[in-house]
Protein backbone atom coordinates (compact mmCIF):
# COMPACT_ATOMS: atom_id res chain seq x y z
CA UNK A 1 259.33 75.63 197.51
CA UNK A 2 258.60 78.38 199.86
CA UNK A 3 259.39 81.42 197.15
CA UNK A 4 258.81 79.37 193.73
CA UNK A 5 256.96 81.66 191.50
CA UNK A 6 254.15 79.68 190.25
CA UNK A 7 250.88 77.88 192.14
CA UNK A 8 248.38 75.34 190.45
CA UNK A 9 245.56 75.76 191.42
CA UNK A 10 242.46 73.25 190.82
CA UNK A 11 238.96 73.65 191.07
CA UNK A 12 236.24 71.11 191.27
CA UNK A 13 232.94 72.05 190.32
CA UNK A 14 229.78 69.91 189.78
CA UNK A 15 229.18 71.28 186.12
CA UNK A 16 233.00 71.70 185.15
CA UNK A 17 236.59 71.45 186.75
CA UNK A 18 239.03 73.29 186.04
CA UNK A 19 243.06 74.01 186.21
CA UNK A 20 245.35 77.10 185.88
CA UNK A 21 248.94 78.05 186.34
CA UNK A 22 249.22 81.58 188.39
CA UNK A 23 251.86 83.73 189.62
CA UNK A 24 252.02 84.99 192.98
CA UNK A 25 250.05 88.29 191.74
CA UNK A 26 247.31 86.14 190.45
CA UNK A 27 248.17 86.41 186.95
CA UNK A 28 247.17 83.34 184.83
CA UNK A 29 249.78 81.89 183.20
CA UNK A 30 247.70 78.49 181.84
CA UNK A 31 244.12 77.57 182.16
CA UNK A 32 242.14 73.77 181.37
CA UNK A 33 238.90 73.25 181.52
CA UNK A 34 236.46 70.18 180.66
CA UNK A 35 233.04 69.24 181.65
CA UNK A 36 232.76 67.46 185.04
CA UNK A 37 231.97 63.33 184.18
CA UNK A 38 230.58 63.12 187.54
CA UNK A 39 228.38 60.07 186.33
CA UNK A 40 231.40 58.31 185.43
CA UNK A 41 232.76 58.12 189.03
CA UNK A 42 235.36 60.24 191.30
CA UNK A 43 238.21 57.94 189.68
CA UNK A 44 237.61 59.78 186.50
CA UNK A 45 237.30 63.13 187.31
CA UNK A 46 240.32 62.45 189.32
CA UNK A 47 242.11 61.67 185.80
CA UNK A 48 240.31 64.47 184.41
CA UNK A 49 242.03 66.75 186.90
CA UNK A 50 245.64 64.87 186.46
CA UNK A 51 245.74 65.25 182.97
CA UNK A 52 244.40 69.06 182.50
CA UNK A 53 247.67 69.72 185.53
CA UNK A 54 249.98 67.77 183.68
CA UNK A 55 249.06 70.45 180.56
CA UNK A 56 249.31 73.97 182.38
CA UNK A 57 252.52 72.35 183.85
CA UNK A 58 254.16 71.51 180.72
CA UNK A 59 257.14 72.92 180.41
CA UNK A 60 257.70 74.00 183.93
CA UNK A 61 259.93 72.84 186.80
CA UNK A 62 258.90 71.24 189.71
CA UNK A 63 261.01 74.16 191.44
CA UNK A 64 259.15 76.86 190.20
CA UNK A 65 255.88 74.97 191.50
CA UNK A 66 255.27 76.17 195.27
CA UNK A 67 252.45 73.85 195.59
CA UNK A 68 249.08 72.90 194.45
CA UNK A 69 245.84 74.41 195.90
CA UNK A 70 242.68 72.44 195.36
CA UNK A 71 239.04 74.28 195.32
CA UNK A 72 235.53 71.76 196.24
CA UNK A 73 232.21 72.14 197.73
CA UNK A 74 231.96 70.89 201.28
CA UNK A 75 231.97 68.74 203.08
CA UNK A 76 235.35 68.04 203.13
CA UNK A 77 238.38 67.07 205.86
CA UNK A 78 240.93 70.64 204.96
CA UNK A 79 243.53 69.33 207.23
CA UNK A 80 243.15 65.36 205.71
CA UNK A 81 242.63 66.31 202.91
CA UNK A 82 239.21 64.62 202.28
CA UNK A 83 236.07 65.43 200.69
CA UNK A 84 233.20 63.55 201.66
CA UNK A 85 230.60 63.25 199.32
CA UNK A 86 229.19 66.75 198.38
CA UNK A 87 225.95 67.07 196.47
CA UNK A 88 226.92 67.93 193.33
CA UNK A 89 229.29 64.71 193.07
CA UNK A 90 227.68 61.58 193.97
CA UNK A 91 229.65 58.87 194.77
CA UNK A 92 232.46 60.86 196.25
CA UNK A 93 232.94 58.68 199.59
CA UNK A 94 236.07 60.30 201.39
CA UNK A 95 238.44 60.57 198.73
CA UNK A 96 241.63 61.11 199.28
CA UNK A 97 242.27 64.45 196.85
CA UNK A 98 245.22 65.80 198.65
CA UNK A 99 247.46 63.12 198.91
CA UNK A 100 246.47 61.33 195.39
CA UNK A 101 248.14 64.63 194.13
CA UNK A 102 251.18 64.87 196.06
CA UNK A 103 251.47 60.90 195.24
CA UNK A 104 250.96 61.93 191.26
CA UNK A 105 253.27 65.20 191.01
CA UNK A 106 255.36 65.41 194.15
CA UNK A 107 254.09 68.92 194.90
CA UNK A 108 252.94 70.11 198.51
CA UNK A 109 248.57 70.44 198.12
CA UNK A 110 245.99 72.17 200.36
CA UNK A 111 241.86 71.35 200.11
CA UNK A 112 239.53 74.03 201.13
CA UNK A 113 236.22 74.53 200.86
CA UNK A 114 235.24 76.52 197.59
CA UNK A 115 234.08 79.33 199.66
CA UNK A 116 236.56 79.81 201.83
CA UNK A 117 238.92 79.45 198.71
CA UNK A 118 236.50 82.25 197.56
CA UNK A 119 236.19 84.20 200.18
CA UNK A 120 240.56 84.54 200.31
CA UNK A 121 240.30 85.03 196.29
CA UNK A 122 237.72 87.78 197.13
CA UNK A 123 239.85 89.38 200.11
CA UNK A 124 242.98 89.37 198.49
CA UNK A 125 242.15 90.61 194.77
CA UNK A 126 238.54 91.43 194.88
CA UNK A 127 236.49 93.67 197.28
CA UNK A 128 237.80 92.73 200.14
CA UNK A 129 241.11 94.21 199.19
CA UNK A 130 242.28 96.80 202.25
CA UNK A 131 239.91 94.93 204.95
CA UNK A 132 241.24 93.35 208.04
CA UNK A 133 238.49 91.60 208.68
CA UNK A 134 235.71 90.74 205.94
CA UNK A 135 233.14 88.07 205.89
CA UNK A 136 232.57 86.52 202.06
CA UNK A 137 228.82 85.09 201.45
CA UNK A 138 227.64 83.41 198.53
CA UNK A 139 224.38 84.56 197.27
CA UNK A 140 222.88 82.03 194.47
CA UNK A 141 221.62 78.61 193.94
CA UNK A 142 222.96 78.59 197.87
CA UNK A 143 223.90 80.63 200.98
CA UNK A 144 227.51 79.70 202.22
CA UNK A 145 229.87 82.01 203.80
CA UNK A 146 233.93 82.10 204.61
CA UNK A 147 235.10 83.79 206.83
CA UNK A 148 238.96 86.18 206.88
CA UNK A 149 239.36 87.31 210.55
CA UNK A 150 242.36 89.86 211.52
CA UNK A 151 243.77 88.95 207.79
CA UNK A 152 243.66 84.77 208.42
CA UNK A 153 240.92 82.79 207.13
CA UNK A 154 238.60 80.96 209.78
CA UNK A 155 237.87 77.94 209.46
CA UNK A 156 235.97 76.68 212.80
CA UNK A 157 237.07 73.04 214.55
CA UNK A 158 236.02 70.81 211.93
CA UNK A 159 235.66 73.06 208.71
CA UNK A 160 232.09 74.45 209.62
CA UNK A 161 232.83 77.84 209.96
CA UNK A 162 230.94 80.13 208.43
CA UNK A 163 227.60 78.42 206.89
CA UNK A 164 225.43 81.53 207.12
CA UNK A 165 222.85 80.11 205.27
CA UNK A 166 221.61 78.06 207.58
CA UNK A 167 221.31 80.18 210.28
CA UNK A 168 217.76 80.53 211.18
CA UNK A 169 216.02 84.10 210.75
CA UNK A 170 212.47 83.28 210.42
CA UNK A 171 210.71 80.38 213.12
CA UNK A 172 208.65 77.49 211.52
CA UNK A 173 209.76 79.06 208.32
CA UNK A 174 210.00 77.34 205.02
CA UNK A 175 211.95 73.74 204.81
CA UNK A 176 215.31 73.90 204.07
CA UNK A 177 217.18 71.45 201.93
CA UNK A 178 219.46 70.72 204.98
CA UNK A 179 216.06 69.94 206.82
CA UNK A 180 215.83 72.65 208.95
CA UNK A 181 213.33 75.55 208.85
CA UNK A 182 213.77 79.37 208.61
CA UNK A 183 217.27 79.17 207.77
CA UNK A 184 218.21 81.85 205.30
CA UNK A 185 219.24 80.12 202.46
CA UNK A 186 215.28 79.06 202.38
CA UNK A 187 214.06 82.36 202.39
CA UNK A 188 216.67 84.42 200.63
CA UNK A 189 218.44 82.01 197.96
CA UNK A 190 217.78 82.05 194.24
CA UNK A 191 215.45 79.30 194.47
CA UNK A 192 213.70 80.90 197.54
CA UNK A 193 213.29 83.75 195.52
CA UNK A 194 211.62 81.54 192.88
CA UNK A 195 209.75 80.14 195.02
CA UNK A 196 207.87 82.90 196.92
CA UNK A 197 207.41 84.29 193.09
CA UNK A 198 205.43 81.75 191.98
CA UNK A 199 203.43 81.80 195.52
CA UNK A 200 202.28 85.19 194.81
CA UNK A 201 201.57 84.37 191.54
CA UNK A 202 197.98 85.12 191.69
CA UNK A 203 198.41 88.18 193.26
CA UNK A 204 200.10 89.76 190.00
CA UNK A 205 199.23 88.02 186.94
CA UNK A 206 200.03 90.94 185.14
CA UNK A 207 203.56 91.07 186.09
CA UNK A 208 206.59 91.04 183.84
CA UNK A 209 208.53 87.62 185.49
CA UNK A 210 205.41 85.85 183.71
CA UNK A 211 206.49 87.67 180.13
CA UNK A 212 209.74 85.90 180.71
CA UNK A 213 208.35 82.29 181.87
CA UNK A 214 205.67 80.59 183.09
CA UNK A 215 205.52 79.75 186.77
CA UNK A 216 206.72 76.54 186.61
CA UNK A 217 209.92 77.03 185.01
CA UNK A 218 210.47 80.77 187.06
CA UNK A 219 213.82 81.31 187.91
CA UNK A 220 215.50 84.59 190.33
CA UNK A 221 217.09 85.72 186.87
CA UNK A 222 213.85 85.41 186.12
CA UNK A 223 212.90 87.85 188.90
CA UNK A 224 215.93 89.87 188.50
CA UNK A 225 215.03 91.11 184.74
CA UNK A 226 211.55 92.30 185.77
CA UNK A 227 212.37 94.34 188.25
CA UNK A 228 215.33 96.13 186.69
CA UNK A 229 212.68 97.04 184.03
CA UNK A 230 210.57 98.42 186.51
CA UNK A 231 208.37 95.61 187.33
CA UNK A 232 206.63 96.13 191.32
CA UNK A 233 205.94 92.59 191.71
CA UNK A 234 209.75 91.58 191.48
CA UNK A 235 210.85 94.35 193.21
CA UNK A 236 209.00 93.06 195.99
CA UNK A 237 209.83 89.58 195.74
CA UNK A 238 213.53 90.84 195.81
CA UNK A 239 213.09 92.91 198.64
CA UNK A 240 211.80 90.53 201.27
CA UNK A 241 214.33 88.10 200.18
CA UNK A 242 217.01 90.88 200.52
CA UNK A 243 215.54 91.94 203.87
CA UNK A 244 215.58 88.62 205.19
CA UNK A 245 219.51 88.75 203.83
CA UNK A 246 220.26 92.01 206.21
CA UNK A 247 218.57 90.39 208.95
CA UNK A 248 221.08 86.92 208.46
CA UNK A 249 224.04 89.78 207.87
CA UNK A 250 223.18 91.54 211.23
CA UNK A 251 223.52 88.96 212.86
CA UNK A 252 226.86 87.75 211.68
CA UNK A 253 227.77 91.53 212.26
CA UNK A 254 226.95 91.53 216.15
CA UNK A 255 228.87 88.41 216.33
CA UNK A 256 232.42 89.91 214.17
CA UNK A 257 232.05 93.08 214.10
CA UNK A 258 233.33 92.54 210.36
CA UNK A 259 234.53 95.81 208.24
CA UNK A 260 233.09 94.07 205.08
CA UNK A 261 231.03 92.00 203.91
CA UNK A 262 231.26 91.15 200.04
CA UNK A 263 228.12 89.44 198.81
CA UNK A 264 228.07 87.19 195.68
CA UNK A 265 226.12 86.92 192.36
CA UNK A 266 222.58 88.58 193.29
CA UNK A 267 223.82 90.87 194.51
CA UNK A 268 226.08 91.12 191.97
CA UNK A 269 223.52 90.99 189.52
CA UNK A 270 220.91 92.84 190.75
CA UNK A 271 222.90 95.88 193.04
CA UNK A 272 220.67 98.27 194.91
CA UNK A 273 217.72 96.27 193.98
CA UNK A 274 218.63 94.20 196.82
CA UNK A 275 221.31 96.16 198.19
CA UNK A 276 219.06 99.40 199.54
CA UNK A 277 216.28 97.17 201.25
CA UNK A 278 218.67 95.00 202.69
CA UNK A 279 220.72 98.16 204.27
CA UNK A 280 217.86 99.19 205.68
CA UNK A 281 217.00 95.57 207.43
CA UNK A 282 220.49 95.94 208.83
CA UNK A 283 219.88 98.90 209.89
CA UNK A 284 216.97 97.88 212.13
CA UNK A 285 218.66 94.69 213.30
CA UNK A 286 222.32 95.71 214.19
CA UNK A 287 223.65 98.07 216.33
CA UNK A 288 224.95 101.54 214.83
CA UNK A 289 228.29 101.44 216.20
CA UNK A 290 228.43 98.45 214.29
CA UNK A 291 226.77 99.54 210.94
CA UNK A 292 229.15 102.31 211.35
CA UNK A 293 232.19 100.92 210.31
CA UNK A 294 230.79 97.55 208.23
CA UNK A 295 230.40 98.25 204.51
CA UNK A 296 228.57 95.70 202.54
CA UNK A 297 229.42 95.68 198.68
CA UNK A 298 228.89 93.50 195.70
CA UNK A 299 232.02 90.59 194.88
CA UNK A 300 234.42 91.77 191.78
CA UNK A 301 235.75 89.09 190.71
CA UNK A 302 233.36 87.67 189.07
CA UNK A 303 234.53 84.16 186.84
CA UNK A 304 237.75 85.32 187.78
CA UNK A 305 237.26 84.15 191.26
CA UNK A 306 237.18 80.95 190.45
CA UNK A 307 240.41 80.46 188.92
CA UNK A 308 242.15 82.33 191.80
CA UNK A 309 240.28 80.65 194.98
CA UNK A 310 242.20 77.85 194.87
CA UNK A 311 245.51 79.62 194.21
CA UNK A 312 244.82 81.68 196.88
CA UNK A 313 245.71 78.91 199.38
CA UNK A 314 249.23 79.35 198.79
CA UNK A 315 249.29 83.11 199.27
CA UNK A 316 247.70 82.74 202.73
CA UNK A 317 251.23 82.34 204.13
């Protein structure tokens, strides 16, 4: 129903999935969680989803459901309804996610990819509130993007929209996982960052980041800590992976001509750290009539965001 006041909305995560109740103002009326048996196969996180519904909905009426809204890491068929094997759940062979719910509770669904579903959560209650046009990016273990243009989110002709990270900023640069080179999520990505730490190694045994852990097991947290206490060595390791970041955000910026950009949890994490060199990459790389009315700010939604992405899908409308 069109004007019910409720939306479920479901998110699949390869660590933990998850299901709340919200109202229309994103207020969370129930929340589930369990840990994701993705060794177990896609037929029992699928119960593992059905069952943690079936509580947040206890008690309600169908009629006061206006649909279900389901959150997953690509790649996945939005319109079908279909995700097709993403990493972090093996064994996922186009499965059928949208209709096995409307088959199980009757209620209208919609997939989307988690960050798109983020991006919307981010746009509508985060810091992307008051934008018109806002481009979300993902800054951790990965690069991804999603993309709201004039207030709609895009999603490009077959749900490919918006993978920023592997745009290529640097030739013959370091392999990406998607087997590429250069692409940004090699060079500026939390594991990049670890990475190029433990490359320079030598160059700083003295530094902080090996205080907090040996090179092997370095992580950009890691990285992160040392340079907020001062440390030069992470400081630099932050800043070419956040100037490589500006140069990827330029680009997208020439292309949209976005108001905002809202970056995720590095930047979160670490603010003008990585915020200040990356400005200043952008503003080498992009044109000042279109620095001039982009801002680029941390997320704000923080765990928050993933309760609402999927519920978001029903307030698109």
């Amino acid at each position: 129903m069109p004007d019910a006041p409720y939306i479920v909305g479901v998110d699949i995560g390869g660590t933990k999935v998850a299901c709340v109740l919200a109202d229309g103002e994103g207020r969370i009326v129930a929340r589930q969680w369990q840990p994701t048996r993705s060794a177990e196969g896609w037929q029992v996180v699928v119960g593992q989803l059905f069952e943690m519904t079936e509580r947040v909905l206890q008690g309600v009426s169908p009629q006061l459901v206006r649909g279900i809204g389901i959150s997953c890491g690509g790649p996945l068929d939005s319109q079908a309804g279909i995700v097709y094997s993403p990493p972090n759940l093996p064994g996922w062979e186009a499965v059928p996610i949208k209709s096995l719910f409307e088959e199980r509770f009757g209620l209208p669904t919609r997939l989307e990819n988690d960050a798109n579903a983020t991006a919307l959560a981010e746009y509508r209650f985060g810091a992307g509130r008051g934008s018109r046009n806002m481009v979300f990016m993902t800054w951790g273990t990965g690069i991804g993007g999603g993309l709201v243009l004039d207030g709609r989110l895009y999603r490009g002709t077959n749900d490919l929209a918006g993978e920023i990270g592997h745009t290529t900023v640097l030739l013959d640069g370091p392999l990406c996982g998607c087997g590429k080179r250069g692409c940004l999520e090699a060079l500026a990505s939390g594991p990049s960052i670890a990475r190029r730490a433990r490359e320079l190694a030598g160059e700083s045994p003295d530094s902080l980041v090996w205080q907090k852990s040996s090179p092997e097991g370095v992580t950009a947290q890691h990285v992160v800590e040392a340079a907020q206490e001062g440390d030069l060595f992470a400081r630099y390791v932050l800043a070419e992976a956040a100037t490589y970041m500006g140069i990827g955000i330029a680009n997208v910026a020439q292309i949209l001509n976005p108001e905002r950009v809202v970056l995720g949890t590095i930047a979160v994490k670490a603010g003008e750290l990585v915020l200040e060199p990356l400005r200043r990459a952008l503003a080498v790389h992009a044109w000042q009539r279109v620095r001039q009315v982009l801002q680029v700010v941390p997320a704000e939604l923080g765990d928050r965001a993933q309760d609402l992405a999927a519920v978001c899908l029903w307030l698109e409308d």
